[in-house]
Protein backbone atom coordinates (compact mmCIF):
# COMPACT_ATOMS: atom_id res chain seq x y z
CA UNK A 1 129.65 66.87 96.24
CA UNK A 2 133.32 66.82 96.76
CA UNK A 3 134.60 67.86 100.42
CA UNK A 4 135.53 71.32 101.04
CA UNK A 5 138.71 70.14 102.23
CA UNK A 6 139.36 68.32 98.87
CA UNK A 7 138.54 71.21 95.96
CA UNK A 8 140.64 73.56 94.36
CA UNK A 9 139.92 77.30 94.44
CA UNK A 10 138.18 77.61 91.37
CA UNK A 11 135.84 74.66 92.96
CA UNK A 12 135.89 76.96 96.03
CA UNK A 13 134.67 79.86 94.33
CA UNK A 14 131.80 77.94 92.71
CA UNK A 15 130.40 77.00 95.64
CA UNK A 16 130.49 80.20 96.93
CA UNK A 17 128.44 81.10 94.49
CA UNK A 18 126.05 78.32 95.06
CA UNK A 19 126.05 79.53 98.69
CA UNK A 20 125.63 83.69 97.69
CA UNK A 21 122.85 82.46 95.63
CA UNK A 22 121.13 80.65 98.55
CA UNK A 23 121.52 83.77 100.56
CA UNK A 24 120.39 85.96 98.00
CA UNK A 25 116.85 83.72 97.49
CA UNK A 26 115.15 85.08 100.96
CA UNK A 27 115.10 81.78 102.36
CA UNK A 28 116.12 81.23 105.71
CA UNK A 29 119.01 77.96 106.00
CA UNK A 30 120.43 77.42 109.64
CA UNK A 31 123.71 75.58 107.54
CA UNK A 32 124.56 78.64 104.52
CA UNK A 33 126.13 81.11 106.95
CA UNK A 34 128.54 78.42 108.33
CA UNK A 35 129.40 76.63 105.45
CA UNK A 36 130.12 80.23 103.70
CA UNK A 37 132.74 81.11 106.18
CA UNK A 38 134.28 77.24 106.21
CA UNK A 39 134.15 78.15 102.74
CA UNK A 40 136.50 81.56 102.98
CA UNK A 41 138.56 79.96 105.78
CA UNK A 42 139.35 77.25 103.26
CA UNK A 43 139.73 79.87 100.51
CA UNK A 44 142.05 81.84 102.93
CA UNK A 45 144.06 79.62 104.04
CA UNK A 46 144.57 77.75 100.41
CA UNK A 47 145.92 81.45 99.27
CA UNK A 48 148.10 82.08 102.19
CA UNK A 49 150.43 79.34 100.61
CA UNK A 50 150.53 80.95 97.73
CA UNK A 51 152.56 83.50 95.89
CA UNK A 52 152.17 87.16 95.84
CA UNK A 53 150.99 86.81 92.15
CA UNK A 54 148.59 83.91 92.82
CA UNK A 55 147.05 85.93 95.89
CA UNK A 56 146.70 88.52 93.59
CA UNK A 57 144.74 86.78 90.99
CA UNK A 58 142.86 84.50 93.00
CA UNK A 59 141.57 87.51 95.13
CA UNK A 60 143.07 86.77 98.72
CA UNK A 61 142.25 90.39 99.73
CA UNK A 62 138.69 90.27 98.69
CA UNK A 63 138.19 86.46 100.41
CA UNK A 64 140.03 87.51 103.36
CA UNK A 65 137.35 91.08 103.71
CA UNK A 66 134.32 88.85 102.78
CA UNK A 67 135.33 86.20 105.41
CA UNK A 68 135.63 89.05 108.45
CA UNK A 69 132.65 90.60 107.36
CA UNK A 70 130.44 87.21 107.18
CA UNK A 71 132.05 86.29 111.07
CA UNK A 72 131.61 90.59 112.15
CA UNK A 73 127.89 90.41 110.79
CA UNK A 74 126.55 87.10 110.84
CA UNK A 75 128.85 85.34 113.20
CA UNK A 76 126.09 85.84 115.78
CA UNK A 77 124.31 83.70 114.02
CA UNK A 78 126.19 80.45 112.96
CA UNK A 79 124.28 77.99 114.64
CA UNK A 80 120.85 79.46 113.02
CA UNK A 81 120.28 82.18 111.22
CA UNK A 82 117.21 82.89 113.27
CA UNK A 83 118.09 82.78 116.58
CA UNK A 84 121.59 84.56 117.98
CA UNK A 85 123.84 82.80 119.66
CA UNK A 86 126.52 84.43 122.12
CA UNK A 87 128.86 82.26 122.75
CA UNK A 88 129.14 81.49 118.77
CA UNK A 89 129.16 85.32 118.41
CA UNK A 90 132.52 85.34 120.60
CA UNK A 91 133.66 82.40 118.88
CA UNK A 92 133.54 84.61 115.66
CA UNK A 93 134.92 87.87 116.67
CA UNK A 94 137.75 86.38 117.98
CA UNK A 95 138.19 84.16 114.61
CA UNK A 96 137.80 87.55 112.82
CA UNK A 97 140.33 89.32 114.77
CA UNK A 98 142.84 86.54 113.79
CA UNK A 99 142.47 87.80 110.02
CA UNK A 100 142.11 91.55 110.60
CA UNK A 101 143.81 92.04 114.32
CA UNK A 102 143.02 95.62 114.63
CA UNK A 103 138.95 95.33 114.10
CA UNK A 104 137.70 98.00 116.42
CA UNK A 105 134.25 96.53 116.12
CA UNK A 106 135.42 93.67 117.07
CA UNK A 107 136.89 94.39 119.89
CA UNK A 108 133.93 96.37 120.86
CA UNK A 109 131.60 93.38 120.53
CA UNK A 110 134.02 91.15 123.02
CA UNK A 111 134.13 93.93 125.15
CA UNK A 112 130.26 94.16 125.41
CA UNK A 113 130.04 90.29 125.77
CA UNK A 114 132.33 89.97 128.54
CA UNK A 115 131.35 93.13 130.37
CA UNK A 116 127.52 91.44 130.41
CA UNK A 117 129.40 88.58 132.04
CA UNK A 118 130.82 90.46 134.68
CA UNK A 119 134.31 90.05 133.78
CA UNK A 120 135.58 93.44 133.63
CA UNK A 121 139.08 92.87 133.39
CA UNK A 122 138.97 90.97 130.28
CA UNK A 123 136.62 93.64 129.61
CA UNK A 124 138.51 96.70 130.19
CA UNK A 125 141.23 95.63 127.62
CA UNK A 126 138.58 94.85 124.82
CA UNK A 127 137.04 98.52 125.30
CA UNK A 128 140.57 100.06 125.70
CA UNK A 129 141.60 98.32 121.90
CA UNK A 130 138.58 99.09 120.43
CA UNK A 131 139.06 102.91 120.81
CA UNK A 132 143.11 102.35 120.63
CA UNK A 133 142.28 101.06 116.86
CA UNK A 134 139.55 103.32 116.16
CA UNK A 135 141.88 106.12 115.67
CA UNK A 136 143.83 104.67 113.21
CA UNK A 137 141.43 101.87 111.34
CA UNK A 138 141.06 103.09 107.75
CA UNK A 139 137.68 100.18 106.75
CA UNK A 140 134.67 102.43 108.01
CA UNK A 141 132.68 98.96 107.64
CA UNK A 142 133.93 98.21 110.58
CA UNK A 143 134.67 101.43 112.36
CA UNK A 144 132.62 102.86 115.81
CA UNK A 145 129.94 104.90 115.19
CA UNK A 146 129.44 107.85 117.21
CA UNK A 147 127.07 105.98 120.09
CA UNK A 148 129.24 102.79 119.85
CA UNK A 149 132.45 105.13 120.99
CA UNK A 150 129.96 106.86 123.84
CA UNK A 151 129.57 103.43 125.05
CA UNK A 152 132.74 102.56 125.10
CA UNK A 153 134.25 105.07 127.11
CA UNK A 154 130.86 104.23 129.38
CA UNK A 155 131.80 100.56 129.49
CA UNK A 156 135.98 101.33 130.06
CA UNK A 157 135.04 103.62 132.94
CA UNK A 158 132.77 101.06 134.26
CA UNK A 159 134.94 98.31 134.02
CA UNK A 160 137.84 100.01 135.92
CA UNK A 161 135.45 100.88 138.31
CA UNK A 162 134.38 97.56 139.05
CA UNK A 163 137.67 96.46 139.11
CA UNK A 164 138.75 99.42 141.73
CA UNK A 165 135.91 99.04 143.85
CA UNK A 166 136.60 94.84 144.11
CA UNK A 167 140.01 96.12 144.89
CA UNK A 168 139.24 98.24 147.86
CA UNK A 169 137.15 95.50 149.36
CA UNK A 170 139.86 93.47 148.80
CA UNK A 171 142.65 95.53 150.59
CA UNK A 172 140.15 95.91 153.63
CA UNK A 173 140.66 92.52 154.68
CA UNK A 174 143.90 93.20 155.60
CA UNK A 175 142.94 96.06 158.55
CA UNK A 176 146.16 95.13 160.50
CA UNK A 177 148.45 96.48 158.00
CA UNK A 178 146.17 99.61 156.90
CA UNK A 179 147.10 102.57 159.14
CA UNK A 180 144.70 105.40 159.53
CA UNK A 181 146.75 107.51 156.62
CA UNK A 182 146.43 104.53 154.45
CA UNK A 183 143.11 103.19 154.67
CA UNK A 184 141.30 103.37 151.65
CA UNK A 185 139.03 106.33 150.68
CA UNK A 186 135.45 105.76 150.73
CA UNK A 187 133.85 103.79 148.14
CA UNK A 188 130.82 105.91 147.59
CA UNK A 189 131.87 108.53 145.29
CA UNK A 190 132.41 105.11 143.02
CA UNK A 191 129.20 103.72 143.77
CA UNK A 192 127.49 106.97 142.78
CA UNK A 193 129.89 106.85 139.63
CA UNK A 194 129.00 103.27 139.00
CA UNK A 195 125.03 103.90 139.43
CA UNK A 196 125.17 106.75 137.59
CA UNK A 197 126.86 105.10 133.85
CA UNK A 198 125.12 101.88 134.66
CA UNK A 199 121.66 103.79 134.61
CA UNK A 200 122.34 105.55 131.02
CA UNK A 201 123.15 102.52 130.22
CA UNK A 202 120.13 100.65 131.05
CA UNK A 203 117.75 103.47 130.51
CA UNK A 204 119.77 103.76 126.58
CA UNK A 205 120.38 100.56 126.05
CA UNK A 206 117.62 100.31 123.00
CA UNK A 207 116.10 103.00 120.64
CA UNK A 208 112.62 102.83 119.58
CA UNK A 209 111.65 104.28 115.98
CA UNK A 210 108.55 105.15 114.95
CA UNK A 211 107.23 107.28 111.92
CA UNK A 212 107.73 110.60 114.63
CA UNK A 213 111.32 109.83 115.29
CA UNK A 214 113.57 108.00 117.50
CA UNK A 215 113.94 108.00 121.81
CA UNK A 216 115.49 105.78 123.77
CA UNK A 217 114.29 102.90 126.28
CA UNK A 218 115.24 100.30 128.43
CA UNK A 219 115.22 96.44 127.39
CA UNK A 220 112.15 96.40 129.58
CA UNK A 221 110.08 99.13 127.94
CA UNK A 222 111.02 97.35 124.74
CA UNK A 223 109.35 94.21 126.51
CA UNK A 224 106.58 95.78 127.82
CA UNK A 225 105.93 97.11 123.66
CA UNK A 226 105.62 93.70 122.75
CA UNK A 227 103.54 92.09 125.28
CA UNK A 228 101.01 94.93 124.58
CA UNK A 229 101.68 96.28 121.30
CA UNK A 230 99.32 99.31 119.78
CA UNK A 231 96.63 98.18 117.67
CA UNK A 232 97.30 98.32 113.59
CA UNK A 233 100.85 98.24 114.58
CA UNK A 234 103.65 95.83 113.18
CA UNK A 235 106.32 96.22 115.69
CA UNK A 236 110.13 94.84 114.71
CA UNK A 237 111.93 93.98 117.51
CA UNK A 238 115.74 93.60 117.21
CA UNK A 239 115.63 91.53 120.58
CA UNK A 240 118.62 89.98 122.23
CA UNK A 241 117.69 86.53 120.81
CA UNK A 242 115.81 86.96 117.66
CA UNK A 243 114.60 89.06 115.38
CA UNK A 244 110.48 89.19 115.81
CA UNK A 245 107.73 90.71 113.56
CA UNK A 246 104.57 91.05 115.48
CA UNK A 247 101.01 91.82 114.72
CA UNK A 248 97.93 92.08 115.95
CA UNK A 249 99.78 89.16 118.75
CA UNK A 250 100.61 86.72 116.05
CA UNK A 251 104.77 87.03 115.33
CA UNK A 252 107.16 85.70 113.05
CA UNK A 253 111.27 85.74 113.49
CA UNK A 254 114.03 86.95 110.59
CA UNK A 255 116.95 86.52 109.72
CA UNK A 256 119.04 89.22 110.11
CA UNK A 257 119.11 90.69 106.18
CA UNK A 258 114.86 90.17 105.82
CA UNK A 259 114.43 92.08 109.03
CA UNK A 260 116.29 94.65 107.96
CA UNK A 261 115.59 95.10 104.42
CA UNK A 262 111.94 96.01 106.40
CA UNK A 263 113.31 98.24 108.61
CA UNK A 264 114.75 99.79 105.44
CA UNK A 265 111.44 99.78 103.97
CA UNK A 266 109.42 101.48 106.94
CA UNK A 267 111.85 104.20 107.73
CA UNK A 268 113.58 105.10 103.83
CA UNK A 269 110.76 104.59 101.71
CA UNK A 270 107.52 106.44 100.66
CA UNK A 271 105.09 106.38 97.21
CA UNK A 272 107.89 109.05 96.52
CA UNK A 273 110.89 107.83 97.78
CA UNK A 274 110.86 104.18 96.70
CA UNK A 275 113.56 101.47 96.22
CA UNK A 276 115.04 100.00 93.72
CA UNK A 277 117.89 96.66 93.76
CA UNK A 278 120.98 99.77 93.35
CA UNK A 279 119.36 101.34 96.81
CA UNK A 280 118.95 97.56 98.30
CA UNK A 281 122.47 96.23 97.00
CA UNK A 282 123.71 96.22 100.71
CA UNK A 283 121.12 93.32 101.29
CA UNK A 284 122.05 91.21 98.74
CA UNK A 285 125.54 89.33 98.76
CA UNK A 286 128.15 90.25 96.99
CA UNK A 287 130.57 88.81 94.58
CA UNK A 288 133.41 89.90 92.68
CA UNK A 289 131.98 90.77 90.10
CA UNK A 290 128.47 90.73 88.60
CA UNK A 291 125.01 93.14 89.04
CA UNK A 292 122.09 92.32 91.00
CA UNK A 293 119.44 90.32 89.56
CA UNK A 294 116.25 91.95 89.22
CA UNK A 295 114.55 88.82 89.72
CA UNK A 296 116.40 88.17 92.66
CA UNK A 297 115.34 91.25 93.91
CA UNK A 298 112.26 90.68 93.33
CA UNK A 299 111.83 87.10 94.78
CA UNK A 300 113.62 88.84 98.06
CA UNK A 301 110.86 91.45 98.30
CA UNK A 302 108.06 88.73 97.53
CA UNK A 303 109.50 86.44 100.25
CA UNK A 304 109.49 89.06 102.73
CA UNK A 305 105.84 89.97 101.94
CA UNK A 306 105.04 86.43 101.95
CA UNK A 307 106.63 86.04 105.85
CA UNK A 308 104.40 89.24 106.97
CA UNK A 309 101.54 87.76 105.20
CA UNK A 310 101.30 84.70 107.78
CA UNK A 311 101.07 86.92 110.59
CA UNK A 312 98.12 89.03 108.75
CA UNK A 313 99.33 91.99 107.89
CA UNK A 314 98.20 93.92 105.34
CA UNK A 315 100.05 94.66 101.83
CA UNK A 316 102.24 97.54 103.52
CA UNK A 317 105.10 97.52 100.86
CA UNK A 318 103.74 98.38 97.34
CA UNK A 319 105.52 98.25 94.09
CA UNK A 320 106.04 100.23 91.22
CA UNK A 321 108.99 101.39 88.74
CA UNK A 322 111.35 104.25 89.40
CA UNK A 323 114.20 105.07 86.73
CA UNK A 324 113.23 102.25 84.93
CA UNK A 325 113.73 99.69 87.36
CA UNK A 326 111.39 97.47 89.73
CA UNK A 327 111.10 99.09 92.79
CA UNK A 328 109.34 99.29 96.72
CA UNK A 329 108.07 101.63 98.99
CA UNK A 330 106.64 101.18 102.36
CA UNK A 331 102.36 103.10 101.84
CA UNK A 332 102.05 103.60 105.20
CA UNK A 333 98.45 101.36 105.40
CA UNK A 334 99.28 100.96 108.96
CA UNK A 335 101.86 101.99 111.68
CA UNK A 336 105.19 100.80 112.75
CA UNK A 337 107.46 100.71 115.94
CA UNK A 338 111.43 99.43 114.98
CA UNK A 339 113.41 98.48 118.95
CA UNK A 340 117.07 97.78 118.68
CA UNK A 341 119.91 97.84 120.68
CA UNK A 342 121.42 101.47 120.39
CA UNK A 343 124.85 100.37 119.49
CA UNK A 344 123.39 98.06 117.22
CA UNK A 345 125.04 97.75 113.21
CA UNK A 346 122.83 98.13 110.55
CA UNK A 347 124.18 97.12 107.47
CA UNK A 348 122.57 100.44 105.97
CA UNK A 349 122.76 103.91 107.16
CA UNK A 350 120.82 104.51 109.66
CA UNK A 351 120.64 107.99 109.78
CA UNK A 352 117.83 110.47 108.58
């Protein structure tokens, strides 16, 4: 095979095909998700030479919007598709801001990565773009959702706050120049400010979901879940690492679309309420043009099966046709417990 580098954008597009296709099948290859975004940089920056009228029949929008979204939603997971990867996650926001510069999600996902570093100045400005963008952004793909702006504002009042208190203790070294109407008021109405945001924070930080409804938890509840889980549970744990499947003690990771095409399953799908590949289409990549595959579907749906098979458990997602079509639907044969992050994406809505 020729070198990306060396093919023409009709050879480009063909491989991304190749690549969608890979995607598409269920399997999980560490190398598709980077060699699909070399594949839309190269597209990209092919078209950016070219004229109006060449950009407009090659599709430069459309390869510029599938390249954010691939470096936005699967950026985190570059090096593997398995395991996430945060310093390839900042690697890709950034990238993605370079082709869409006003991507409040972005900005938002910098902000969160260098606030967990401690560097709240770097921080601050993220947090403070994010919501200066989100007011004017028209792509809700990449739009806050409600919770993500809560956080924000949590995280830019935190981050000034860290930055103030630093401050005071820095001015304090100087006492010989700090006369009693100048000195410094006392730090502890920040402290209290500080404790108080950092514990919603903590104490939000993940959502649990269960066939009852959702609550909030800390990361460490969420641990505690999985190191004893309920019996005749399968318990999906969008972790900070990886995404884990466990049963019964055994587990198995996903990549990101498997793990939450069964999310989808267990919380939007009953015997009469099931799925078809036009309710799915959101885990299956897209191209410019073309339907899904019902096979496709289908082999997507088997592999997942297949994956919760190894860990033993049961035949939870039954099929049957709706409207003609093949379709899905979680039976409820045993329970489930979903833990993610609460500002976490889902490529589908999550709301019921």
């Amino acid at each position: 095979m020729r070198r990306l580098s060396q093919m023409t954008i009709d050879e480009l597009y063909d491989r991304e095909e190749q690549l969608l296709e890979e995607l598409n099948s269920g399997e999980a290859k560490d190398w598709v998700y980077y060699e699909i975004v070399d594949v839309y940089e190269k597209m990209v920056r092919y078209l950016s030479r070219c004229s109006a009228e060449e950009k407009e029949e090659h599709g430069f929008e459309y390869v510029k919007k599938q390249l954010v979204s691939y470096l936005i939603h699967y950026g985190t997971y570059l090096k593997t598709q398995l395991r996430k990867d945060e310093r390839m996650a900042k690697t890709a926001f950034q990238k993605a801001l370079r082709y869409d510069s006003e991507n409040p999600i972005a900005y938002y996902r910098l902000g969160f990565l260098t606030y967990n570093e401690q560097r709240y100045t770097e921080a601050l400005r993220y947090f403070e773009q994010a919501l200066e963008y989100q007011k004017t952004y028209s792509n809700r793909e990449f739009c806050l959702n409600e919770r993500q702006l809560y956080y924000a504002h949590l995280y830019l009042a935190n981050s000034a706050l860290f930055i103030a208190e630093k401050t005071y203790q820095s001015v304090a070294q100087f006492p010989d120049y700090i006369s009693a109407q100048e000195k410094p008021a006392e730090l502890s109405f920040l402290h209290e400010w500080l404790q108080r945001n950092e514990n919603i924070l903590t104490m939000q930080a993940f959502t649990k979901w269960t066939a009852s409804g959702k609550e909030y938890c800390s990361k460490e509840q969420c641990e505690q879940v999985m190191m004893n889980p309920p019996k005749n549970t399968v318990v999906l744990y969008f972790s900070d690492r990886e995404n884990v499947v466990s049963y019964h003690g055994s587990e198995v990771c996903l990549p990101r679309d498997p793990a939450e095409m069964l999310c989808y399953f267990l919380v939007k799908t009953n015997k009469e309420r099931p799925a078809t590949k036009y309710d799915m289409e959101v885990f299956f990549q897209s191209r410019r043009n073309g339907d899904i595959p019902t096979n496709t579907f289908v082999q997507k749906v088997r592999r997942l099966r297949e994956k919760l098979g190894r860990i033993g458990v049961p035949t939870i997602i039954d099929s049957c046709s709706c409207r003609g079509e093949t379709a899905y639907y979680y039976n409820g044969l045993v329970d489930y417990i979903i833990m993610y992050r609460s500002d976490y994406t889902f490529m589908f809505d999550d709301e019921w």
